[in-house]
Protein backbone atom coordinates (compact mmCIF):
# COMPACT_ATOMS: atom_id res chain seq x y z
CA UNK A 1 55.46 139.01 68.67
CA UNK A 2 55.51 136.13 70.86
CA UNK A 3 52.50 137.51 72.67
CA UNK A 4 50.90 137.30 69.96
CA UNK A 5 51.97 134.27 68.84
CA UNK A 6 50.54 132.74 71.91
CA UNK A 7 47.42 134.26 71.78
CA UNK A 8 46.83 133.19 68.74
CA UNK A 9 47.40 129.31 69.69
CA UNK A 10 45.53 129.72 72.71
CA UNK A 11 42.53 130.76 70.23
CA UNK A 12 43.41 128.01 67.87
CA UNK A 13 43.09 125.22 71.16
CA UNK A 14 38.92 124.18 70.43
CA UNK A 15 39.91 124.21 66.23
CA UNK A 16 42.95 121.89 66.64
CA UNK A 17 40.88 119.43 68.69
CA UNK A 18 43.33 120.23 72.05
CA UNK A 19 41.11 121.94 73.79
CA UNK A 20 39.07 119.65 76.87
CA UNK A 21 35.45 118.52 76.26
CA UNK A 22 32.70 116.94 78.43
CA UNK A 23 34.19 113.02 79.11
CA UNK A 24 32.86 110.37 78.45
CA UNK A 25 33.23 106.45 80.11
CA UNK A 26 36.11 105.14 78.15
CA UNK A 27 34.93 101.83 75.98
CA UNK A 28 37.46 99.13 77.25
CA UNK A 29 37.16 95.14 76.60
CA UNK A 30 36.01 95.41 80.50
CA UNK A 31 32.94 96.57 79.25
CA UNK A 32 31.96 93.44 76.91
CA UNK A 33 28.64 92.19 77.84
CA UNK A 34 28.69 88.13 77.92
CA UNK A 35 27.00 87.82 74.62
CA UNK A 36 28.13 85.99 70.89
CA UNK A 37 26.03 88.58 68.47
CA UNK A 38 24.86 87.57 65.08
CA UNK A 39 25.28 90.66 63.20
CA UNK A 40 23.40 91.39 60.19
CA UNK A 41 24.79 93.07 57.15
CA UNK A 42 23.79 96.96 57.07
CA UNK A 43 21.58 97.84 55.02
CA UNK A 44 21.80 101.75 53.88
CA UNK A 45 18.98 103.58 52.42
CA UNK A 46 19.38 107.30 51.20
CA UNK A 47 16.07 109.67 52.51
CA UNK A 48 14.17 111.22 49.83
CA UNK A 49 14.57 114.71 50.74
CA UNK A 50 17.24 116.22 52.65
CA UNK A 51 16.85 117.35 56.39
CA UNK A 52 14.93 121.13 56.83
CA UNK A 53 19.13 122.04 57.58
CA UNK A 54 20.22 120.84 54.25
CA UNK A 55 17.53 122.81 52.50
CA UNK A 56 18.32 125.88 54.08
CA UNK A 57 21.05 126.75 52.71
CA UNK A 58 23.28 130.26 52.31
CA UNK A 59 24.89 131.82 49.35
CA UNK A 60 28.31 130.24 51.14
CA UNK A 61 26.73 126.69 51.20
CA UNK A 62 27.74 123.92 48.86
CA UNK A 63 26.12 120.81 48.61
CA UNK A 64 28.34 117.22 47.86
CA UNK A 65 26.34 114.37 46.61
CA UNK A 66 26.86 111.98 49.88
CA UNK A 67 26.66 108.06 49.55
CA UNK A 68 27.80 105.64 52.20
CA UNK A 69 28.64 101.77 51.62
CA UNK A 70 27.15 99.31 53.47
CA UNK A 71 30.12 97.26 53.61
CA UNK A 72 32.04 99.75 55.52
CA UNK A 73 29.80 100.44 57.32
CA UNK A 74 28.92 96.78 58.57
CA UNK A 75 32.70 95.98 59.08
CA UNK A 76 33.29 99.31 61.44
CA UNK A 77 30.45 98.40 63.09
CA UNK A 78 31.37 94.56 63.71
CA UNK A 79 34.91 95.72 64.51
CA UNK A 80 33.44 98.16 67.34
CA UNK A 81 30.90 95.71 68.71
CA UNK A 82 33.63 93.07 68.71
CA UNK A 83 36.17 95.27 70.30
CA UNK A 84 33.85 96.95 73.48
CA UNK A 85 30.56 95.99 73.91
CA UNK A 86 30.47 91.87 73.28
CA UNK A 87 32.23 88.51 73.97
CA UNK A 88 32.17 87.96 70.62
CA UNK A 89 30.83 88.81 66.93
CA UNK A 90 30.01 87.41 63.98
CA UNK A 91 29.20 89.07 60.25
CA UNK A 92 26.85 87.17 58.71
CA UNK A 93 26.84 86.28 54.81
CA UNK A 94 24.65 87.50 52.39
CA UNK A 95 22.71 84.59 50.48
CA UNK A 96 24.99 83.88 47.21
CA UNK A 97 22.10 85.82 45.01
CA UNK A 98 21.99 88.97 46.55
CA UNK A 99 25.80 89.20 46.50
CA UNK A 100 26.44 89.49 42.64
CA UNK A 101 26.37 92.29 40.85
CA UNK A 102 25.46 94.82 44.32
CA UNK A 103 27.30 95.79 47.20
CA UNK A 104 26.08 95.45 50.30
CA UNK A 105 24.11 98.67 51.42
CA UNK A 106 22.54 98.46 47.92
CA UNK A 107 21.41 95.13 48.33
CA UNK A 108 18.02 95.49 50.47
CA UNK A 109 18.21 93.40 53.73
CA UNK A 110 14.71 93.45 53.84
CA UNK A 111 14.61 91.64 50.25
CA UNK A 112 16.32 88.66 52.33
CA UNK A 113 13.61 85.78 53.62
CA UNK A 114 14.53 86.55 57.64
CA UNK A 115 14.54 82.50 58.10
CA UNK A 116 18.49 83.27 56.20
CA UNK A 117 19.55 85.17 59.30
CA UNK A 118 17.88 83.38 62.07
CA UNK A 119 19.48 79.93 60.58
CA UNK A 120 22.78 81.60 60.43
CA UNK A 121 22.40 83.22 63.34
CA UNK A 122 21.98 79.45 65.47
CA UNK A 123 24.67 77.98 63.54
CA UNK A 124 27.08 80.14 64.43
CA UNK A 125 26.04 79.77 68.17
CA UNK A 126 25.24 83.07 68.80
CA UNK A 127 22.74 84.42 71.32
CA UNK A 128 21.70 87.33 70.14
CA UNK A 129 21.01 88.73 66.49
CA UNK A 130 21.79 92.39 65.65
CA UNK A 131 19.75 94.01 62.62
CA UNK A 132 20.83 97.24 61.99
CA UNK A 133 20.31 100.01 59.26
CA UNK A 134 21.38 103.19 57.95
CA UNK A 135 20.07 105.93 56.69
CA UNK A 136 21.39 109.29 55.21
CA UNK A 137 20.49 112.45 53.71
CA UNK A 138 21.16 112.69 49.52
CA UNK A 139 24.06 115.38 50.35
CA UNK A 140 26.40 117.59 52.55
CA UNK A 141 26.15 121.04 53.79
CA UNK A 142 29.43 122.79 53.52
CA UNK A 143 29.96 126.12 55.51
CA UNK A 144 33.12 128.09 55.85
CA UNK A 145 32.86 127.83 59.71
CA UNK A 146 35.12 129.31 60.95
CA UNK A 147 37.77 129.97 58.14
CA UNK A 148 38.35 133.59 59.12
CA UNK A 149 40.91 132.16 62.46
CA UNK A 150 43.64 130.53 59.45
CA UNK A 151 44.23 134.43 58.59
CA UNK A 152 45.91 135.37 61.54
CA UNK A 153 47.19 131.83 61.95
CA UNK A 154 48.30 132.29 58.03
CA UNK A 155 50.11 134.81 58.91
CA UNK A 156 51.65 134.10 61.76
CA UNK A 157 52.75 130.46 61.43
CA UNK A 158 52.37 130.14 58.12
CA UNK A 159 51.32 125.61 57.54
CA UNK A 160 50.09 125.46 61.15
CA UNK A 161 47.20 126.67 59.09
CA UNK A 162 46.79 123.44 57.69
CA UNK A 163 45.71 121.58 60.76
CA UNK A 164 43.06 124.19 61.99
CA UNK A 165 39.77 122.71 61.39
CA UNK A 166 38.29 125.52 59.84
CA UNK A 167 35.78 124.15 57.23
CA UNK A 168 32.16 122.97 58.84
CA UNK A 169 30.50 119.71 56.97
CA UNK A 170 26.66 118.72 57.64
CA UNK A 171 25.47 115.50 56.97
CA UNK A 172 22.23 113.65 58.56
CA UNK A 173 23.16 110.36 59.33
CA UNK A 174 21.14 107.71 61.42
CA UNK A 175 22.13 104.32 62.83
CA UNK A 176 19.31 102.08 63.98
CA UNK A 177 20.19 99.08 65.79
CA UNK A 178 17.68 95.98 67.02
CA UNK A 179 18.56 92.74 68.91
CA UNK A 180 16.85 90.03 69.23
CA UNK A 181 16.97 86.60 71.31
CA UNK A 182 18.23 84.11 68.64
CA UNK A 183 17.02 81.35 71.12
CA UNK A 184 13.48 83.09 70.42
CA UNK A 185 13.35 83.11 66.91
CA UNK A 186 11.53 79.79 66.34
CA UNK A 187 9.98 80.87 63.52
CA UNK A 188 9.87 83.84 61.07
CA UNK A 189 7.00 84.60 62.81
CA UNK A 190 8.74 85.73 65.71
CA UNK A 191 10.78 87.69 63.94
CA UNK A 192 8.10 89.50 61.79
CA UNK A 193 5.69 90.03 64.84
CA UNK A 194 9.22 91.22 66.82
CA UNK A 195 8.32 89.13 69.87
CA UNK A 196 11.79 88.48 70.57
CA UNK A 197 13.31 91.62 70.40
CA UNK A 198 15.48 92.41 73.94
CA UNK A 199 16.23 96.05 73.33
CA UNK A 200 16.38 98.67 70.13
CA UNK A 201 19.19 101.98 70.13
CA UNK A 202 19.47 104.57 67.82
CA UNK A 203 22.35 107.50 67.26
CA UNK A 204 22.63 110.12 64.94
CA UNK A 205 25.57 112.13 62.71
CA UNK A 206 25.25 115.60 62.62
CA UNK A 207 28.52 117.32 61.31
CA UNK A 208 31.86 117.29 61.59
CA UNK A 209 34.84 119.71 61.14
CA UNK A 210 37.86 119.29 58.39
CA UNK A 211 41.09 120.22 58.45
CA UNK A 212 42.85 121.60 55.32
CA UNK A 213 44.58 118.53 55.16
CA UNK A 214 41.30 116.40 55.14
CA UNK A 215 40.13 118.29 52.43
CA UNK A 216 43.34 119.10 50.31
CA UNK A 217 43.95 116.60 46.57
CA UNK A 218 46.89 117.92 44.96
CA UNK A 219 50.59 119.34 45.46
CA UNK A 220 49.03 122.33 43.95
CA UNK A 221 46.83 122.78 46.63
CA UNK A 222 49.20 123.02 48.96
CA UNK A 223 51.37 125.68 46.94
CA UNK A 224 48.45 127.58 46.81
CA UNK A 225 48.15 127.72 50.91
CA UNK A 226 51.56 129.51 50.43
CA UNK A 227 50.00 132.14 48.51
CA UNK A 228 46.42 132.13 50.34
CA UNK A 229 44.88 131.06 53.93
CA UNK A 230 44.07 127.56 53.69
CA UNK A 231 40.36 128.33 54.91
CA UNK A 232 39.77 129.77 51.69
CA UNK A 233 40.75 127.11 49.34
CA UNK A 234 39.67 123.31 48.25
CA UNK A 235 36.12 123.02 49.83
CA UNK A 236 34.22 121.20 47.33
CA UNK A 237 36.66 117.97 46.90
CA UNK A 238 36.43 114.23 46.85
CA UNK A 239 38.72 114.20 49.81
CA UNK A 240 36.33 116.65 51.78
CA UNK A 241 33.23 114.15 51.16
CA UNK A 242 35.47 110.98 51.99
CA UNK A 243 37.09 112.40 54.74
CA UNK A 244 33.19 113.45 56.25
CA UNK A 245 31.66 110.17 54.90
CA UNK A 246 34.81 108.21 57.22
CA UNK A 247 33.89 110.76 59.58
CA UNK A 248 30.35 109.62 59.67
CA UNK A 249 30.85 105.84 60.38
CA UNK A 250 33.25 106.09 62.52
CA UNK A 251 30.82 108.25 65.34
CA UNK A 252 27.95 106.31 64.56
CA UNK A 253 29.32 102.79 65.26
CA UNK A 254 31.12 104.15 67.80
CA UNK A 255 27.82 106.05 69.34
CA UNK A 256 26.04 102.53 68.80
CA UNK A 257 28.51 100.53 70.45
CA UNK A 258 28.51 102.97 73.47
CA UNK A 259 24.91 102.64 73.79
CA UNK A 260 24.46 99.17 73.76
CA UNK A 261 27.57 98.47 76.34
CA UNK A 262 26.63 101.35 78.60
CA UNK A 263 23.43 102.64 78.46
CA UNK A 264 21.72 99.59 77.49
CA UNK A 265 23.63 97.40 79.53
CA UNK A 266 20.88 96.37 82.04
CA UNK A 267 18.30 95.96 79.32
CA UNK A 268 20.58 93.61 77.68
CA UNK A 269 21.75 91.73 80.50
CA UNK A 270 18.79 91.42 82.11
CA UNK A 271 16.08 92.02 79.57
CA UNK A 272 13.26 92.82 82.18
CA UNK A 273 10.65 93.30 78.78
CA UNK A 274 11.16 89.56 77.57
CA UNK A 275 13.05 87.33 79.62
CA UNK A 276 12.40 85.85 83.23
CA UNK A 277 15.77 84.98 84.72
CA UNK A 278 19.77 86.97 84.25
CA UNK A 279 22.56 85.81 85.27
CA UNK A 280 24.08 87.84 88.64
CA UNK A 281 26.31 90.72 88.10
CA UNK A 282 29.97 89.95 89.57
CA UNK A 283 29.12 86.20 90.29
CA UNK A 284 30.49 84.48 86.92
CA UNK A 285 33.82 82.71 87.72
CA UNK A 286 36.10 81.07 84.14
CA UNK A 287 39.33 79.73 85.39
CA UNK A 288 41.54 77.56 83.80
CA UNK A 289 42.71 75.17 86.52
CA UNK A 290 45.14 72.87 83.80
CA UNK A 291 45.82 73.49 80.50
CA UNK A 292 42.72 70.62 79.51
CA UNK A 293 40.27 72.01 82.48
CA UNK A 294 38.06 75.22 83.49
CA UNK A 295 36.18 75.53 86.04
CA UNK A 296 32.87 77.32 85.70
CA UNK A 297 30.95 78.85 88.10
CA UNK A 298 27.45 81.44 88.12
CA UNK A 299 24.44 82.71 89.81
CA UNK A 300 21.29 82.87 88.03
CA UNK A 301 18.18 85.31 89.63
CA UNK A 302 14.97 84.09 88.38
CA UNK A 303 11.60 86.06 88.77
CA UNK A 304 9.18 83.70 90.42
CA UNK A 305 6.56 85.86 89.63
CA UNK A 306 6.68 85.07 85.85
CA UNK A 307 8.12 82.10 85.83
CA UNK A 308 7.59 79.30 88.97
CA UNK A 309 11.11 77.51 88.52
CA UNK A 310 14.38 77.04 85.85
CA UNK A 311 14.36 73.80 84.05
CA UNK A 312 17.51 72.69 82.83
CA UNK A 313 21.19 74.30 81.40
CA UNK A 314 23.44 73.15 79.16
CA UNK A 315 27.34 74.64 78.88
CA UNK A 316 28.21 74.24 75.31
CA UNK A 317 32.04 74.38 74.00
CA UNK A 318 33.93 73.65 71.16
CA UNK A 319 35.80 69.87 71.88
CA UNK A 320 33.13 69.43 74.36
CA UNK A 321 30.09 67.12 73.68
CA UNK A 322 26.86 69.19 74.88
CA UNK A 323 25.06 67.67 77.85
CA UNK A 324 21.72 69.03 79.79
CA UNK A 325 21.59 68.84 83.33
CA UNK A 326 18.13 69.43 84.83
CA UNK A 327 17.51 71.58 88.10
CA UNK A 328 16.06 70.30 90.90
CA UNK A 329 12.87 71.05 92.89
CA UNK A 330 14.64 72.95 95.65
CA UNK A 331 17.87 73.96 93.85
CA UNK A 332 16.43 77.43 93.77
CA UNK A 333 16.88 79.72 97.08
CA UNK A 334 14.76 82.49 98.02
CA UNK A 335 17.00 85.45 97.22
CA UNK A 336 18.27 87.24 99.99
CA UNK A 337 18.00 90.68 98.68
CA UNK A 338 15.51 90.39 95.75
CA UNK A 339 11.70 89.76 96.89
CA UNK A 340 9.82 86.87 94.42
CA UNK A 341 13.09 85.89 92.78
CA UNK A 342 15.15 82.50 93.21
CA UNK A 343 18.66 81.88 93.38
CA UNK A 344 20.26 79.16 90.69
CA UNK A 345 24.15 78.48 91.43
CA UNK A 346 25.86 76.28 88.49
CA UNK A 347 29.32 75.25 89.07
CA UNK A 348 31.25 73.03 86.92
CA UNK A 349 34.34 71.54 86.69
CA UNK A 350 35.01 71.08 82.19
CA UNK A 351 37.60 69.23 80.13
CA UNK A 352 38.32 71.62 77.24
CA UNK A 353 41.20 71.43 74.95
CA UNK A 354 43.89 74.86 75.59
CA UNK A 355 42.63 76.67 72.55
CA UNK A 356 39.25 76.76 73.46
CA UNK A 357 38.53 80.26 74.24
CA UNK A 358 34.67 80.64 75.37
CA UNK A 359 31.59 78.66 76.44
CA UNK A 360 27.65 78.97 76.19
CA UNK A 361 25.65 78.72 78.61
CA UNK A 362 22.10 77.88 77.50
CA UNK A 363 19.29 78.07 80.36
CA UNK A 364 16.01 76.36 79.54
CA UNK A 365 12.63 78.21 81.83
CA UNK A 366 9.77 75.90 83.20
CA UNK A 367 6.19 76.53 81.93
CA UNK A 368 6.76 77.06 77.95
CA UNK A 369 10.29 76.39 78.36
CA UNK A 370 11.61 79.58 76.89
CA UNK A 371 15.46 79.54 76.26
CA UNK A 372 18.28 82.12 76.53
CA UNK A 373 21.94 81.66 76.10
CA UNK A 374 25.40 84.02 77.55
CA UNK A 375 28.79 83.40 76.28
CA UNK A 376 31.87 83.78 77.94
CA UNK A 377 35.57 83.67 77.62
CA UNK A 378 37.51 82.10 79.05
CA UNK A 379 40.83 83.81 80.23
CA UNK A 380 39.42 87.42 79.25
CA UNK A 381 37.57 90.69 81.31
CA UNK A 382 34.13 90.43 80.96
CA UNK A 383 31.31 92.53 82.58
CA UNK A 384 27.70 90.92 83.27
């Protein structure tokens, strides 16, 4: 008996979520990229026919209306964003209009005049603005899966049955996500003709597996897992579409925020499609010599072959009274290791009240004197 008992939990390893799987980089704060994001509202949008997969269904297949709210969706997302892949986030407000009488998701972001965003999106400091959107097929698949494992399990630990994950749910989900330079927005015009996009990412949803106890509404539900394997019972249930809907937004903002802080990390950082100059992996310094003063130091690369010099910065904080300071002729150095590209070091020394917590760094290029801003904190990890 205990053989079998054994044997049976050693099957049960890849159902109950125990069993290994291919790793991934973990998503820490160390992996925030030095950027304040403007993050746009989500907008969700529901396909007009379901995915090839949807349509081919079984006699065993069920189909769940699916919906997903764009508020949930755009708080997950900001919460994610916020919590691995940037110095800092900020939702954005809908215009007053749109907001009564539709949630967001409902509420078309494309309906919104883009100048709404890109003035938010400045006053709130931020460097970059996010846009994303979702879409989703009209329903879920439902499949047994593989129900048929809770019968010996049934039978052999009797509510252990409960926690098997033996009910598959398929869902086409899609999270598109673009980012633009705020500092080159100057017009809606940029923003139409997507001239100042830095990078676009995409993931997808696919399907997920439910426990019993995902799917389960009711006492009576559970007295009738006494009676009967839990793989047969409560498949079509409210629970069973929110538990896959939660399901959904959770791997997709997740997925997103991977791809922007890892994958994407060079495009961001150094934007090689629209931007002349980065600043230097490793060479950003943020202490706080006294509780009123930080000292600020950076290295910015600048690729001569674009652009012949860097104008001016400016280090913007809150309690602190902007200022530009101009570069001089021969404050860039040929770079030592890079071919064409010059070498820019800022240090500072800044009075900034204790609760302060990040700065701005806004670099101004010669020729048409395009701008692009970084954000740090001050007192926090942060990767550039």
């Amino acid at each position: 008996m205990k053989t079998r008992m054994i044997a049976v939990l050693f099957l049960l390893l890849p159902l109950l979520g125990l069993a290994g799987c291919a790793s991934q980089p973990a998503l820490t704060e160390e992996n925030r990229l030095p950027f304040h994001v403007a993050l746009v509202p989500v907008t969700v949008t529901t396909q007009d026919v379901a995915s090839a997969e949807l349509q081919d269904q079984s006699e065993d297949d069920t189909i769940l209306d699916f919906t997903i709210d764009g508020d949930l969706v755009s708080r997950e997302l900001s919460s994610e964003l916020r919590r691995a892949a940037f110095v800092r986030v900020t939702l954005l407000d809908r215009p007053a209009a749109e907001g009564q009488g539709a949630s967001a998701g409902e509420t078309g972001i494309e309906e919104v005049d883009p100048s709404w965003w890109i003035e938010q999106a400045r006053a709130s400091g931020a460097d970059l603005l996010l846009v994303p959107t979702v879409s989703h097929s009209p329903g879920i698949r439902q499949e047994r899966g593989a129900w048929y494992i809770t019968i010996p399990v049934f039978l052999f630990t009797g509510p252990v049955s409960w926690i098997v994950k033996d009910r598959r749910y398929e869902a086409d989900v899609t999270l598109t996500a673009v980012v633009h330079n705020v500092n080159g927005l100057r017009s809606v015009a940029a923003y139409e003709e997507e001239s100042a996009i830095v990078v676009d990412a995409e993931t997808r949803f696919k399907e997920t597996n439910l426990k019993f106890t995902d799917r389960a509404e009711s006492p009576l539900s559970y007295l009738n897992s006494i009676i009967w394997p839990a793989g047969w019972l409560v498949s079509r249930t409210d629970s069973a579409r929110e538990s896959t809907t939660r399901k959904a937004v959770a791997v997709i903002c997740e997925q997103i925020t991977r791809e922007l802080a890892l994958a994407k990390k060079d495009d961001l950082v150094r934007a090689p499609l629209r931007c002349n100059h980065y600043v230097e992996e490793g060479t950003v310094s943020l202490v706080r010599t006294a509780p009123d003063s930080v000292q600020f130091e950076a290295d910015l690369l600048l690729n001569t072959a674009r652009v012949d010099r860097l104008k001016s910065y400016q280090i913007l904080a809150a309690s602190a009274p902007p200022r530009e300071k101009r570069f001089g002729e021969y404050d860039g150095l040929p770079d030592e290791r890079k071919a064409s590209f010059l070498r820019y070091h800022i240090k500072e020394t800044l009075s900034l009240a204790p609760d302060v917590a990040s700065l701005r760094l806004l670099v101004t290029e010669g020729g048409e004197e395009a701008q692009r801003s970084y954000t740090f904190p001050i007192g926090s990890p942060v990767r550039n």
